[in-house]
C-alpha atoms as a PDB file:
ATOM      1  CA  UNK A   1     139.355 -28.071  41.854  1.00  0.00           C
ATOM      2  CA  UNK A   2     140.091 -29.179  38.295  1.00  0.00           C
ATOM      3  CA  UNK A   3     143.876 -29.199  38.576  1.00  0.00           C
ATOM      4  CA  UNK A   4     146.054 -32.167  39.767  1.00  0.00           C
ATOM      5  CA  UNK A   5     147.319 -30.359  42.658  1.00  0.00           C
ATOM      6  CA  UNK A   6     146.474 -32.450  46.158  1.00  0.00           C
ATOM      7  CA  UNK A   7     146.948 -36.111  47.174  1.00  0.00           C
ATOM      8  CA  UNK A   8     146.006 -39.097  44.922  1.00  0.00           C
ATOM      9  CA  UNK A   9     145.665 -42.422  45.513  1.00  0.00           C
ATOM     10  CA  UNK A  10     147.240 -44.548  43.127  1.00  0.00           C
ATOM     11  CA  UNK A  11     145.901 -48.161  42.129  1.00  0.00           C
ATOM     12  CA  UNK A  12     148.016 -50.102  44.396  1.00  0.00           C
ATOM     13  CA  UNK A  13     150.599 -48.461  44.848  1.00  0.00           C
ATOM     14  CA  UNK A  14     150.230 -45.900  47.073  1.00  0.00           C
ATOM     15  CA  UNK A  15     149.807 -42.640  47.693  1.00  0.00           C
ATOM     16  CA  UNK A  16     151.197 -39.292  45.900  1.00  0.00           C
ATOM     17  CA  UNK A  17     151.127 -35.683  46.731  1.00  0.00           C
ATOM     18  CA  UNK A  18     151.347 -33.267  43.671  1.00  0.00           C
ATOM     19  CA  UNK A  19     152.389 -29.598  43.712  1.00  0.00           C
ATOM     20  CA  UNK A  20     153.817 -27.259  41.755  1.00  0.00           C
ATOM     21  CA  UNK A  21     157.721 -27.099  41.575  1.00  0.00           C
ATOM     22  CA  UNK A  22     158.553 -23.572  39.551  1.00  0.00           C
ATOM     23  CA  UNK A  23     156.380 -23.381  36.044  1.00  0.00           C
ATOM     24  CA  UNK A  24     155.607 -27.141  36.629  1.00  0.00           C
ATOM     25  CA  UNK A  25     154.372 -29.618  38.229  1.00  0.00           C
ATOM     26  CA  UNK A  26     155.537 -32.773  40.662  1.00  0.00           C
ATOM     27  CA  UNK A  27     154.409 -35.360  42.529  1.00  0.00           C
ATOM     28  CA  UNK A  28     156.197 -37.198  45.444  1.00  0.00           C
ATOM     29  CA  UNK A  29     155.435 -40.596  47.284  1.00  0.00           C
ATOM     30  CA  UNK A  30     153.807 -40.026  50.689  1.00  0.00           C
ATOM     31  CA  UNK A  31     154.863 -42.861  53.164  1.00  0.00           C
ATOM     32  CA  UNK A  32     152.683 -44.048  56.087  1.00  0.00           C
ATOM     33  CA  UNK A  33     153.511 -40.864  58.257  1.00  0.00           C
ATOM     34  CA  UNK A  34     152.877 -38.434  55.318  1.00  0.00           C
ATOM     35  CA  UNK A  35     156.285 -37.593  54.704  1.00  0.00           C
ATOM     36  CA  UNK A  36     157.546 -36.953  51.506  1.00  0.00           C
ATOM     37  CA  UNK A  37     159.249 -39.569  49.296  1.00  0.00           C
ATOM     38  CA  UNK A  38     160.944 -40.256  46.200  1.00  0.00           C
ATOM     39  CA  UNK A  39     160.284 -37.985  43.269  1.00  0.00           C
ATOM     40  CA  UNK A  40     157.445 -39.869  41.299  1.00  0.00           C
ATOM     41  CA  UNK A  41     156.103 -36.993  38.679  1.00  0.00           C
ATOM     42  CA  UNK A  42     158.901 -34.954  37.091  1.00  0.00           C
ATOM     43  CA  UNK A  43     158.652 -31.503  35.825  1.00  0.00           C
ATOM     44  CA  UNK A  44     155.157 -32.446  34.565  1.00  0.00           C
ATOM     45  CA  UNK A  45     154.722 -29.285  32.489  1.00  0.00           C
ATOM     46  CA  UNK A  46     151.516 -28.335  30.673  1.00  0.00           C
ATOM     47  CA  UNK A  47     150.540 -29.196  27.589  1.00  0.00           C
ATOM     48  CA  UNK A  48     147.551 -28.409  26.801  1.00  0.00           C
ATOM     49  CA  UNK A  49     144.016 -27.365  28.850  1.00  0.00           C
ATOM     50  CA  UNK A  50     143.956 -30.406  31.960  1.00  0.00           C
ATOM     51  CA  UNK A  51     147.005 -32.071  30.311  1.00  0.00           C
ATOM     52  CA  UNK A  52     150.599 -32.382  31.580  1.00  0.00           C
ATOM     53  CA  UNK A  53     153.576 -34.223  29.932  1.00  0.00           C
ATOM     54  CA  UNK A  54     156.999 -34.758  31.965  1.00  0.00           C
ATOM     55  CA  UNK A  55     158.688 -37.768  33.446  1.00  0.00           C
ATOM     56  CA  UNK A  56     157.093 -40.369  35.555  1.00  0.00           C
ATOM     57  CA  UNK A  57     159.645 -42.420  37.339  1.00  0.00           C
ATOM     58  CA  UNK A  58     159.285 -46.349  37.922  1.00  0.00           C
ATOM     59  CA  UNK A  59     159.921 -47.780  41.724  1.00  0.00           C
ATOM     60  CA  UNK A  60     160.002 -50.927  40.010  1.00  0.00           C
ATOM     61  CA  UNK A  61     162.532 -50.855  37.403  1.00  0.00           C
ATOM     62  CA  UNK A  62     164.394 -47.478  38.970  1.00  0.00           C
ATOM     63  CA  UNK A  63     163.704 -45.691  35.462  1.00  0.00           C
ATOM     64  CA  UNK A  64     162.450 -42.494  34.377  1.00  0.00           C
ATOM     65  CA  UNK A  65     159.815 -42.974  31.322  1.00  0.00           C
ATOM     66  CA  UNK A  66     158.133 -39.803  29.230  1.00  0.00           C
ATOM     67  CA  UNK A  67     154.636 -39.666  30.614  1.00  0.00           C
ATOM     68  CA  UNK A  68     151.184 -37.958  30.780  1.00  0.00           C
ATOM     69  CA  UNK A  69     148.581 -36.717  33.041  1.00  0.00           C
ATOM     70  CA  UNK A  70     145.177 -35.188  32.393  1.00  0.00           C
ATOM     71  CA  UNK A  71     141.884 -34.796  34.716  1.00  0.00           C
ATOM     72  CA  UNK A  72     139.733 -36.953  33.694  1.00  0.00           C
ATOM     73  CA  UNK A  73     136.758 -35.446  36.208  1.00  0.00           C
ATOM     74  CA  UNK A  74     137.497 -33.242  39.318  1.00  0.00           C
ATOM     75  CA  UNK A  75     138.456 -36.677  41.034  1.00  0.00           C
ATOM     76  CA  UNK A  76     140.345 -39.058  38.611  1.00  0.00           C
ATOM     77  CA  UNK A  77     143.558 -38.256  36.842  1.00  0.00           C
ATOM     78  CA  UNK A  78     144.934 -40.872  34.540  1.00  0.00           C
ATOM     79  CA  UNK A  79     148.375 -41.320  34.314  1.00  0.00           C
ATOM     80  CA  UNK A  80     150.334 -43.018  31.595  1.00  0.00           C
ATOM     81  CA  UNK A  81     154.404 -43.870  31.278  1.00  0.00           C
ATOM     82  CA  UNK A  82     155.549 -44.186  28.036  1.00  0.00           C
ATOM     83  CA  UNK A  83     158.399 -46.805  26.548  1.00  0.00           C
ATOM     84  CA  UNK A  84     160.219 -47.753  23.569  1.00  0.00           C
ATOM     85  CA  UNK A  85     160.167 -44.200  21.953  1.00  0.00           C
ATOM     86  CA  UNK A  86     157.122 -43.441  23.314  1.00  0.00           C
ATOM     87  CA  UNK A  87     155.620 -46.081  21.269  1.00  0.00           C
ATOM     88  CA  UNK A  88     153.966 -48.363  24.272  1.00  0.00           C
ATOM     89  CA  UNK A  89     152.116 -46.345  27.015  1.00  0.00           C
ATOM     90  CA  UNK A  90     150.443 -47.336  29.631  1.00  0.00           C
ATOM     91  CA  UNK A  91     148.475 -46.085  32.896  1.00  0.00           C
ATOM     92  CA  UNK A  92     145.559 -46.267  35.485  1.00  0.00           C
ATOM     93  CA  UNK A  93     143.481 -43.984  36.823  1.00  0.00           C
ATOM     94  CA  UNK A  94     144.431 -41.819  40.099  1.00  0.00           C
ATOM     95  CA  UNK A  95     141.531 -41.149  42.784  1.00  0.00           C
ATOM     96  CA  UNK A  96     141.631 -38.175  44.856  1.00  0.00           C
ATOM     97  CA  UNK A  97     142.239 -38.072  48.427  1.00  0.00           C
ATOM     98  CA  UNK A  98     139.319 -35.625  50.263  1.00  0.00           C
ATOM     99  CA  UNK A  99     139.973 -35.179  53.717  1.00  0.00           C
ATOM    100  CA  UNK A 100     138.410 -32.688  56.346  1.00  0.00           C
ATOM    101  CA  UNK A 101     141.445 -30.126  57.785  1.00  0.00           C
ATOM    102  CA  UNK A 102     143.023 -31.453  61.141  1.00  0.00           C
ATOM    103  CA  UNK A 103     141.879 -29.535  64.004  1.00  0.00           C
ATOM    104  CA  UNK A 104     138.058 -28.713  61.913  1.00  0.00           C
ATOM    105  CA  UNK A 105     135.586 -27.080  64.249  1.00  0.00           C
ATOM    106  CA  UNK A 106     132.356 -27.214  64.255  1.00  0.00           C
ATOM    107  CA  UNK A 107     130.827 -23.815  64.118  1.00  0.00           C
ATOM    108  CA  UNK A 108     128.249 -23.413  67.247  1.00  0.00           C
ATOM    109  CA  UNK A 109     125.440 -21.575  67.924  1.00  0.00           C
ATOM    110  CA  UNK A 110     126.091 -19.225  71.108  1.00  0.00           C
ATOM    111  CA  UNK A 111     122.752 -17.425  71.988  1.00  0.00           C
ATOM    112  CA  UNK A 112     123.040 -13.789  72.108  1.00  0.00           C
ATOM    113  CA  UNK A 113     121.270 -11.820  74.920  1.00  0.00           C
ATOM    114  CA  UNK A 114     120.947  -7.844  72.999  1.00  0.00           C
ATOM    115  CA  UNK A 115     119.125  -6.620  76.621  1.00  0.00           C
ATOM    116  CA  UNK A 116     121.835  -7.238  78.975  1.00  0.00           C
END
């Protein structure tokens, strides 16, 4: 898919599930058991074709920065935070998480007898 929505993994920092929240977009730490964190991506709204803008809030220094995401391929999204009046940005690239559904069956071949 060519939108954000899914898991990411961050570049060292974890792990982030993204989804829409009303005409926007969020995205949420996932801890260790998959449940749902702190608020990381804020009303991420877009802004233009595979482009978001919103607030991305720090862990580190407990602040909410203006910010960006935009696909950058059907598996990276780079994110950037923004500071001093938007004048310094910076950001790293997020990798999506693929993983096969819990509970995925294999389909099986079960010979049909039409004479019986």
């Amino acid at each position: 898919s060519d939108s954000p929505i899914g898991d990411w993994q961050t570049e060292g920092k974890g792990t982030v599930r993204i989804g829409k929240c009303g005409d926007a977009l969020c995205g949420f730490a996932l801890g260790t058991a998959n449940e749902i964190g702190e608020a990381i991506l804020i009303n991420m709204k877009p802004k233009k074709e595979q482009h978001w803008t919103g607030g991305i809030y720090s862990q580190a220094s407990g602040d909410t920065y203006y910010g960006t995401m935009s696909m950058k391929g059907l598996n990276t999204l780079r994110v950037e935070a923004c500071a001093v009046g938007r004048f310094y940005c910076s950001g790293n690239n997020w990798s999506r998480i693929t993983r096969r559904a819990d509970g995925l069956m294999t389909s099986r071949q079960t010979p049909f007898d039409y004479r019986s």
